[in-house]
Protein backbone atom coordinates (compact mmCIF):
# COMPACT_ATOMS: atom_id res chain seq x y z
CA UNK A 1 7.50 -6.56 -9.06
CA UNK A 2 4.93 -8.68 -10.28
CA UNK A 3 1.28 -8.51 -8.91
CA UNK A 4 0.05 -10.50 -6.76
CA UNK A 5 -2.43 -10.26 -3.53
CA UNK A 6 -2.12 -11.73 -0.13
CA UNK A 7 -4.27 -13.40 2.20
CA UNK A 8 -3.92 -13.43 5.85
CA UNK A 9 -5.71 -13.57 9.24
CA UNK A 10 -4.77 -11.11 12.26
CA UNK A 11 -5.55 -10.84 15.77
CA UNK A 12 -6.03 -14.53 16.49
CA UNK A 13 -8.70 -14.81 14.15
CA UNK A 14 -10.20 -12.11 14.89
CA UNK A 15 -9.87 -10.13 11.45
CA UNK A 16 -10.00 -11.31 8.00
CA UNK A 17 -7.44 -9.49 5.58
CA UNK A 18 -6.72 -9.18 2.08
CA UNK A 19 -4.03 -6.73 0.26
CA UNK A 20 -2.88 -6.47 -3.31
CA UNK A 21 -0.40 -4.61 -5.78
CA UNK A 22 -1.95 -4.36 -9.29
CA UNK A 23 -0.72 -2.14 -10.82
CA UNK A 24 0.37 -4.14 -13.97
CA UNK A 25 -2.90 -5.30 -14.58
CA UNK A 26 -4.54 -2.15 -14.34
CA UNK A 27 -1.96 -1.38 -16.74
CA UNK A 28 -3.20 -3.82 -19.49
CA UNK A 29 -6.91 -2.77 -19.24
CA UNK A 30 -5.50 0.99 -19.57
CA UNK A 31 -3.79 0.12 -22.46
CA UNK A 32 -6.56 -2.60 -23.86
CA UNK A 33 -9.27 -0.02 -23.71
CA UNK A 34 -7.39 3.78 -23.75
CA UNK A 35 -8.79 5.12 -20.29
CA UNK A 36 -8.23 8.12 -19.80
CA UNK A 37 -7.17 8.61 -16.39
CA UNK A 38 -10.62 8.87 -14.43
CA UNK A 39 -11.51 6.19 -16.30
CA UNK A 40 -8.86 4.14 -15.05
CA UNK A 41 -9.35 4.91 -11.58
CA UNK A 42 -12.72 3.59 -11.74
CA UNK A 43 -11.80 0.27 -13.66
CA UNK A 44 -8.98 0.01 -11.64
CA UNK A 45 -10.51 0.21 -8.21
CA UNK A 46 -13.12 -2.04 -9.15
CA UNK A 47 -10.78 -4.67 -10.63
CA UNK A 48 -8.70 -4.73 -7.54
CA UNK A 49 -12.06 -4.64 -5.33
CA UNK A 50 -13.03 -7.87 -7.61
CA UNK A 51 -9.46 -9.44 -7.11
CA UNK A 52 -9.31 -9.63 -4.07
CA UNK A 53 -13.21 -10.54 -3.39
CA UNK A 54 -12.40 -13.87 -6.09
CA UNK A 55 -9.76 -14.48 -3.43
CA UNK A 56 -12.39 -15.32 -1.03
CA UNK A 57 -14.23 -17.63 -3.54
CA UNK A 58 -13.07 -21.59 -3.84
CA UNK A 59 -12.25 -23.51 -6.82
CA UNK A 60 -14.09 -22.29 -9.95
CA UNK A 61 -16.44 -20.20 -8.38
CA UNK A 62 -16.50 -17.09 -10.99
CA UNK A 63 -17.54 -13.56 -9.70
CA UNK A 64 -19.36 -11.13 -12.16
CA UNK A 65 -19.38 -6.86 -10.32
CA UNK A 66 -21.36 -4.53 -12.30
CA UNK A 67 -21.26 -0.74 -11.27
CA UNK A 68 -23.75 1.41 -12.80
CA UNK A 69 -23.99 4.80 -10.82
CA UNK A 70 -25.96 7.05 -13.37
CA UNK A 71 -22.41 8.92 -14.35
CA UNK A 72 -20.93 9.65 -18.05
CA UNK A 73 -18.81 6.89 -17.44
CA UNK A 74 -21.70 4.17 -18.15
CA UNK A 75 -21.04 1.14 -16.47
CA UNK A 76 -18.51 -0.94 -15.27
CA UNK A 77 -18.30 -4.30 -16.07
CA UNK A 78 -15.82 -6.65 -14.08
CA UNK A 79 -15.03 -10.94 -14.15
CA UNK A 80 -12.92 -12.46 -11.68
CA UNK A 81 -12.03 -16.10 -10.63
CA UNK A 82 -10.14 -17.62 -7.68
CA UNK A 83 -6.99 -18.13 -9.37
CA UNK A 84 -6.43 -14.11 -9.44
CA UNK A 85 -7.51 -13.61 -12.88
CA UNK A 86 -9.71 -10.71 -13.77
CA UNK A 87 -10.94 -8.86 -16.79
CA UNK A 88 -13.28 -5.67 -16.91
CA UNK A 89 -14.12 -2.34 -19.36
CA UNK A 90 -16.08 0.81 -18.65
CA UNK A 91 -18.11 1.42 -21.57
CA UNK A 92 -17.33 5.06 -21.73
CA UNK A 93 -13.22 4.42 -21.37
CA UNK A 94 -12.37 8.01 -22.85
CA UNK A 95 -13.88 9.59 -19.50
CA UNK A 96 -11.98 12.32 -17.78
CA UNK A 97 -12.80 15.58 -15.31
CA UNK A 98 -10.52 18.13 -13.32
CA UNK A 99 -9.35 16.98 -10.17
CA UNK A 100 -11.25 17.03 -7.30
CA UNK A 101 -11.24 19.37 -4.15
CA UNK A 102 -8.84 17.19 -2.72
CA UNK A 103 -6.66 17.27 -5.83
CA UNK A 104 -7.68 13.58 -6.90
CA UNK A 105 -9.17 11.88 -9.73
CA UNK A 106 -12.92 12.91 -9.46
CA UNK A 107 -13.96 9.30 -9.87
CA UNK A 108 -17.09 9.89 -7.75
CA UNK A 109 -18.16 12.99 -10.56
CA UNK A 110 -17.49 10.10 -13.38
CA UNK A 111 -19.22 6.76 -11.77
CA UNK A 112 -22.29 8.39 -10.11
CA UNK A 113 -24.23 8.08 -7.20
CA UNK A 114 -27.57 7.55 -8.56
CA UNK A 115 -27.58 3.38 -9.14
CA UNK A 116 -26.74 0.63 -8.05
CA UNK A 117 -23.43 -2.09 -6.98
CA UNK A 118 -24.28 -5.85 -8.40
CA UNK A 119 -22.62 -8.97 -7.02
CA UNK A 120 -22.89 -12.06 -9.07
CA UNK A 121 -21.79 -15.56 -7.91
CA UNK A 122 -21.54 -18.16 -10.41
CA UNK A 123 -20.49 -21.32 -8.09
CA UNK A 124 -21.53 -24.16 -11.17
CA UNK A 125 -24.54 -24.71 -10.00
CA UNK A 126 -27.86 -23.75 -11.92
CA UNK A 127 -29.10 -21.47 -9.18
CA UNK A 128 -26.19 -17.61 -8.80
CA UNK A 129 -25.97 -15.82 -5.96
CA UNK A 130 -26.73 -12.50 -6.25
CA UNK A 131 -26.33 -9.53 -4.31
CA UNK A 132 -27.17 -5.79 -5.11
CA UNK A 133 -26.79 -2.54 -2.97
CA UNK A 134 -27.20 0.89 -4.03
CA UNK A 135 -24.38 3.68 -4.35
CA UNK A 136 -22.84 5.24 -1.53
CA UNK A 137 -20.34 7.28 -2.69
CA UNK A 138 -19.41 6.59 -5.92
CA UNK A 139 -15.61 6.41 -4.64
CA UNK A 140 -15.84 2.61 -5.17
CA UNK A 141 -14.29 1.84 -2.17
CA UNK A 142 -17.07 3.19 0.16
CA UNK A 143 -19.43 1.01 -2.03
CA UNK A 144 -18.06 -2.11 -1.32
CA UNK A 145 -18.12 -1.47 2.03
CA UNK A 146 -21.51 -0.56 2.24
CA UNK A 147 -22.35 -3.73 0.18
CA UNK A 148 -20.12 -6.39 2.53
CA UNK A 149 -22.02 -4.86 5.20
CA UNK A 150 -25.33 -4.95 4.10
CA UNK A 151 -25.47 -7.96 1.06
CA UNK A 152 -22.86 -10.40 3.08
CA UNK A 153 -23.14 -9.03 6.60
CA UNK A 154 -19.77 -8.78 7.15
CA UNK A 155 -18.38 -5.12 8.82
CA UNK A 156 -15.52 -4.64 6.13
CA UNK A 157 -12.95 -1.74 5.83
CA UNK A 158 -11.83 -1.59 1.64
CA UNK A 159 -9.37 0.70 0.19
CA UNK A 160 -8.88 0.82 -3.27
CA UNK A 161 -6.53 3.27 -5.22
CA UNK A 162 -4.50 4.16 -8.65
CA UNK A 163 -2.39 6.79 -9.71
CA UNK A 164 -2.10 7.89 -13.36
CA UNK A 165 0.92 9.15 -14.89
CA UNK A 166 0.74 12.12 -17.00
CA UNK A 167 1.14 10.17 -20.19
CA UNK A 168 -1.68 7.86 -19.08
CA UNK A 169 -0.30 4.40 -18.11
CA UNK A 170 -0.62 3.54 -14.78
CA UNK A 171 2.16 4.51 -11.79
CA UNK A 172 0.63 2.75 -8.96
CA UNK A 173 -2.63 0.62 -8.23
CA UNK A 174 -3.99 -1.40 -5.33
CA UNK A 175 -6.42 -2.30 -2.30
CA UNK A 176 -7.04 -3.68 0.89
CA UNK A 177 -10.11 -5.33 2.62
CA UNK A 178 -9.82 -5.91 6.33
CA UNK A 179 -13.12 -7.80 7.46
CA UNK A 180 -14.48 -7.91 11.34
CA UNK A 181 -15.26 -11.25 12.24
CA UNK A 182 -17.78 -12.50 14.70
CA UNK A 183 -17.28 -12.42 18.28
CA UNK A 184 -14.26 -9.63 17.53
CA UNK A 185 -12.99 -7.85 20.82
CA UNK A 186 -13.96 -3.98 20.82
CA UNK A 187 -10.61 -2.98 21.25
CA UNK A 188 -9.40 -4.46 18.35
CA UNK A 189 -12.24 -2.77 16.50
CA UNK A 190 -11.05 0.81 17.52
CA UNK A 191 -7.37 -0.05 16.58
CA UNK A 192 -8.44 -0.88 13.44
CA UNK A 193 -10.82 1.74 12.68
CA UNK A 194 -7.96 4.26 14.03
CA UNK A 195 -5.28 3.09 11.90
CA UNK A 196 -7.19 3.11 8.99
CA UNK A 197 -8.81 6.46 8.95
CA UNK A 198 -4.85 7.99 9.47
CA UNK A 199 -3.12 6.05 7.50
CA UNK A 200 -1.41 6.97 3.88
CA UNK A 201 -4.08 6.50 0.93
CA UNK A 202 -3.25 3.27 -0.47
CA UNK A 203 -1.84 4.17 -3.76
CA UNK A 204 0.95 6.24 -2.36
CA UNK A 205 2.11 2.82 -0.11
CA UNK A 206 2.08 1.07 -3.17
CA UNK A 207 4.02 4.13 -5.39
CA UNK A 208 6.26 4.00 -2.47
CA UNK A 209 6.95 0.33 -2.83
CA UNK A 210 5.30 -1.40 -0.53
CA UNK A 211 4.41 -4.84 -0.47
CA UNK A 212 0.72 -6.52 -0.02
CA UNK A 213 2.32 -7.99 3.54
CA UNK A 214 3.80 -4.87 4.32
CA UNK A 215 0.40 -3.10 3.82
CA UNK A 216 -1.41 -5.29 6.21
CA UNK A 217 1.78 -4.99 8.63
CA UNK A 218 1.20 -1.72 8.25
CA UNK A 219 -2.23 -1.34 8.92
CA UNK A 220 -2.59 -4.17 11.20
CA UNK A 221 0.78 -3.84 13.18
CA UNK A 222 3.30 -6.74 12.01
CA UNK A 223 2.72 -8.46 15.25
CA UNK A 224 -0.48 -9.31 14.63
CA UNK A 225 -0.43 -10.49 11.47
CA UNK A 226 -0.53 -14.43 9.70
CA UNK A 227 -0.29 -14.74 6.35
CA UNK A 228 -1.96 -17.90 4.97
CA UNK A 229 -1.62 -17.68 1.48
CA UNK A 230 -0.33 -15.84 -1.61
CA UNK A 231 -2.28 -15.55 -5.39
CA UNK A 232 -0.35 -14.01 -8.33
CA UNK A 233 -2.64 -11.36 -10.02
CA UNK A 234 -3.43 -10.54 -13.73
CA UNK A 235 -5.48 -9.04 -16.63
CA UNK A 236 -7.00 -12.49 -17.98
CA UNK A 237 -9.80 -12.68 -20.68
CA UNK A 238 -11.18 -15.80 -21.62
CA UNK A 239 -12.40 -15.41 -25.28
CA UNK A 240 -11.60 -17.34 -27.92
CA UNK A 241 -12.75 -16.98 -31.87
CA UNK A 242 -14.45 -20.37 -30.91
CA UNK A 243 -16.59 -19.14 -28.39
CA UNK A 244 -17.82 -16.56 -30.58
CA UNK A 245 -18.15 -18.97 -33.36
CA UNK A 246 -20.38 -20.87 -31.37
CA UNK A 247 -22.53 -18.01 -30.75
CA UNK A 248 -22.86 -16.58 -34.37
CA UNK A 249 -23.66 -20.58 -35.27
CA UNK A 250 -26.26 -20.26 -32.36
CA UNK A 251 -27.90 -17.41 -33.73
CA UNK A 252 -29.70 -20.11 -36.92
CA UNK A 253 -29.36 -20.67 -40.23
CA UNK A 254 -31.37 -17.38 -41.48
CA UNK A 255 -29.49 -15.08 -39.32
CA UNK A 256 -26.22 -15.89 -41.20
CA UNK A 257 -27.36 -16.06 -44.20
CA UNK A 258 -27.92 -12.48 -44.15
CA UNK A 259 -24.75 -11.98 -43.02
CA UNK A 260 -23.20 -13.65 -45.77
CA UNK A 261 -25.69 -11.77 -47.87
CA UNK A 262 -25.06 -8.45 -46.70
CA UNK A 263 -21.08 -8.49 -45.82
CA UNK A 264 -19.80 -11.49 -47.20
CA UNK A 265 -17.91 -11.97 -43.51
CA UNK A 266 -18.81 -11.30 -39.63
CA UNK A 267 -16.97 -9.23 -37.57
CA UNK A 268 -16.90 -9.64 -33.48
CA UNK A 269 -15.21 -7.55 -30.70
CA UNK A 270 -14.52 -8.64 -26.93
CA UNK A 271 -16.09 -6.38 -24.59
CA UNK A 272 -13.61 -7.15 -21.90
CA UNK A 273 -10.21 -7.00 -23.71
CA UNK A 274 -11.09 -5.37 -27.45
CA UNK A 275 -9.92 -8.22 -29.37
CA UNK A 276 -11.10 -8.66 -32.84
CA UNK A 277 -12.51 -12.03 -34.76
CA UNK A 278 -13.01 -12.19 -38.37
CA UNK A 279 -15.04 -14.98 -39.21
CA UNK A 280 -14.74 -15.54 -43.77
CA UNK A 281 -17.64 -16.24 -45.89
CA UNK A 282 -16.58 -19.82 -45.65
CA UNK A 283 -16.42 -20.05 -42.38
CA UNK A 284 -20.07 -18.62 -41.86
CA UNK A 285 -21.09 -21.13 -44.75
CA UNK A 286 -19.98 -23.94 -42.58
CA UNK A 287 -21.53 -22.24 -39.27
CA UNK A 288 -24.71 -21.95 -41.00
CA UNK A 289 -24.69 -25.42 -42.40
CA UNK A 290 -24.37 -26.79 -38.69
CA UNK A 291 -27.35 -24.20 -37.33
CA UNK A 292 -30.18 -24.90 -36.38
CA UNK A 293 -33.60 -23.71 -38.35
């Protein structure tokens, strides 16, 4: 099964879901940046936080979540569009602890609790929007529900979960986000809140084969349930050697000639999906004949 997320309303319009398998692309940032496996969870919730937050975006709008708790895990880094593409890294990928108390990744131990959750908009404009709410937990989940509630004033449930295999790779990996809208009976509140607090932890449903529909069934009762619209979902980076090229050219004339001086080449690396660019002596020649002074 390929991933992919789904978006839906329930209760007449009185709830504002979103659910989504991705376990393939947690995969390819696993094996782009060799997490180890708390690692992963904490990229991995986060990218599946940020997937299904760019599904709530139009058009080109571009979404930039930065997580920076204070932990040895440093911070995480995540890019998502509308189209279901995302891309992310943790800048200390090799981190990993003992399970927790309650025998689970001890994701909180590695992120932090001590910093801050960042929200960046880009919608094309000149002005972002730009939203920032400090750690709750740690957990990931728990912080983007604090920050819908308090940056976007929007009472949110989000679940968010992956399970490592013991060689590594990923076994299962996905989320949720069930949003209260305004004017929402109370009684549909309490069903909510009830099913989610006893309900399987969301990486088992997915391990177990369940569907994004079938989790909001699930949680939401089947009944109740439209979907509007589905999004495939995957591990997309947008670098190029161009893009790079333009910004070694943009760095001047006297900045690559010391390159040239000093290595006879430039080397760059992609943050978000490790891929190398090896720009020749010639090629920084001709960069450095089109800079600028």
């Amino acid at each position: 099964m390929s991933d992919y997320l789904v978006k839906a309303i329930a209760f007449e319009g009185q709830v504002r879901a979103y659910a989504a398998r991705t376990t393939e692309t947690v995969g390819e940032a696993q094996r782009k940046h060799y997490t180890w496996p708390t690692a992963s969870a904490a990229l991995g919730r986060t990218m599946t936080a940020g997937v299904m937050m760019g599904a709530m975006s139009k058009g080109e709008e571009k979404i930039t979540i930065k997580i920076q708790g204070g932990g040895p895990i440093g911070a995480i880094l995540v890019d998502v569009n509308a189209n279901g593409e995302v891309r992310g890294y943790v800048t200390n990928p090799q981190t990993h602890f003992d399970l927790n108390q309650q025998g689970k990744l001890d994701v909180r131990r590695a992120v932090g609790t001590d910093g801050t959750l960042t929200v960046v908009k880009d919608v094309g404009l000149k002005d972002h929007f730009s939203g920032q709410t400090p750690i709750v937990s740690g957990e990931i989940a728990e912080d983007f529900t604090y920050y819908f509630a308090v940056s976007e004033q929007v009472p949110s449930s989000v679940g968010t979960g992956v399970l490592v295999n013991p060689d590594n790779t990923i076994l299962a990996a996905g989320g949720f986000i069930i949003q209260i809208m305004p004017g929402a009976e109370e009684e549909t509140i309490e069903q909510i809140e009830q099913r989610v607090t006893n309900m399987t932890p969301i990486s088992k449903l997915i391990e177990q084969g369940l569907t994004p529909e079938e989790i909001l069934f699930y949680i939401l009762g089947k009944e109740n349930v439209k979907l509007l619209d589905t999004v495939p979902v995957r591990f997309q980076c947008n670098c190029s050697k161009e893009r790079f090229g333009r910004a070694i050219t943009g760095l001047g004339k006297e900045e690559i000639a010391a390159m040239i001086a000093e290595d006879g080449q430039a080397e760059a690396q992609c943050h978000f999906c490790n891929e190398k660019y090896v720009f020749t002596k010639c090629e920084l020649q001709k960069m450095k004949d089109e800079a600028k002074s």
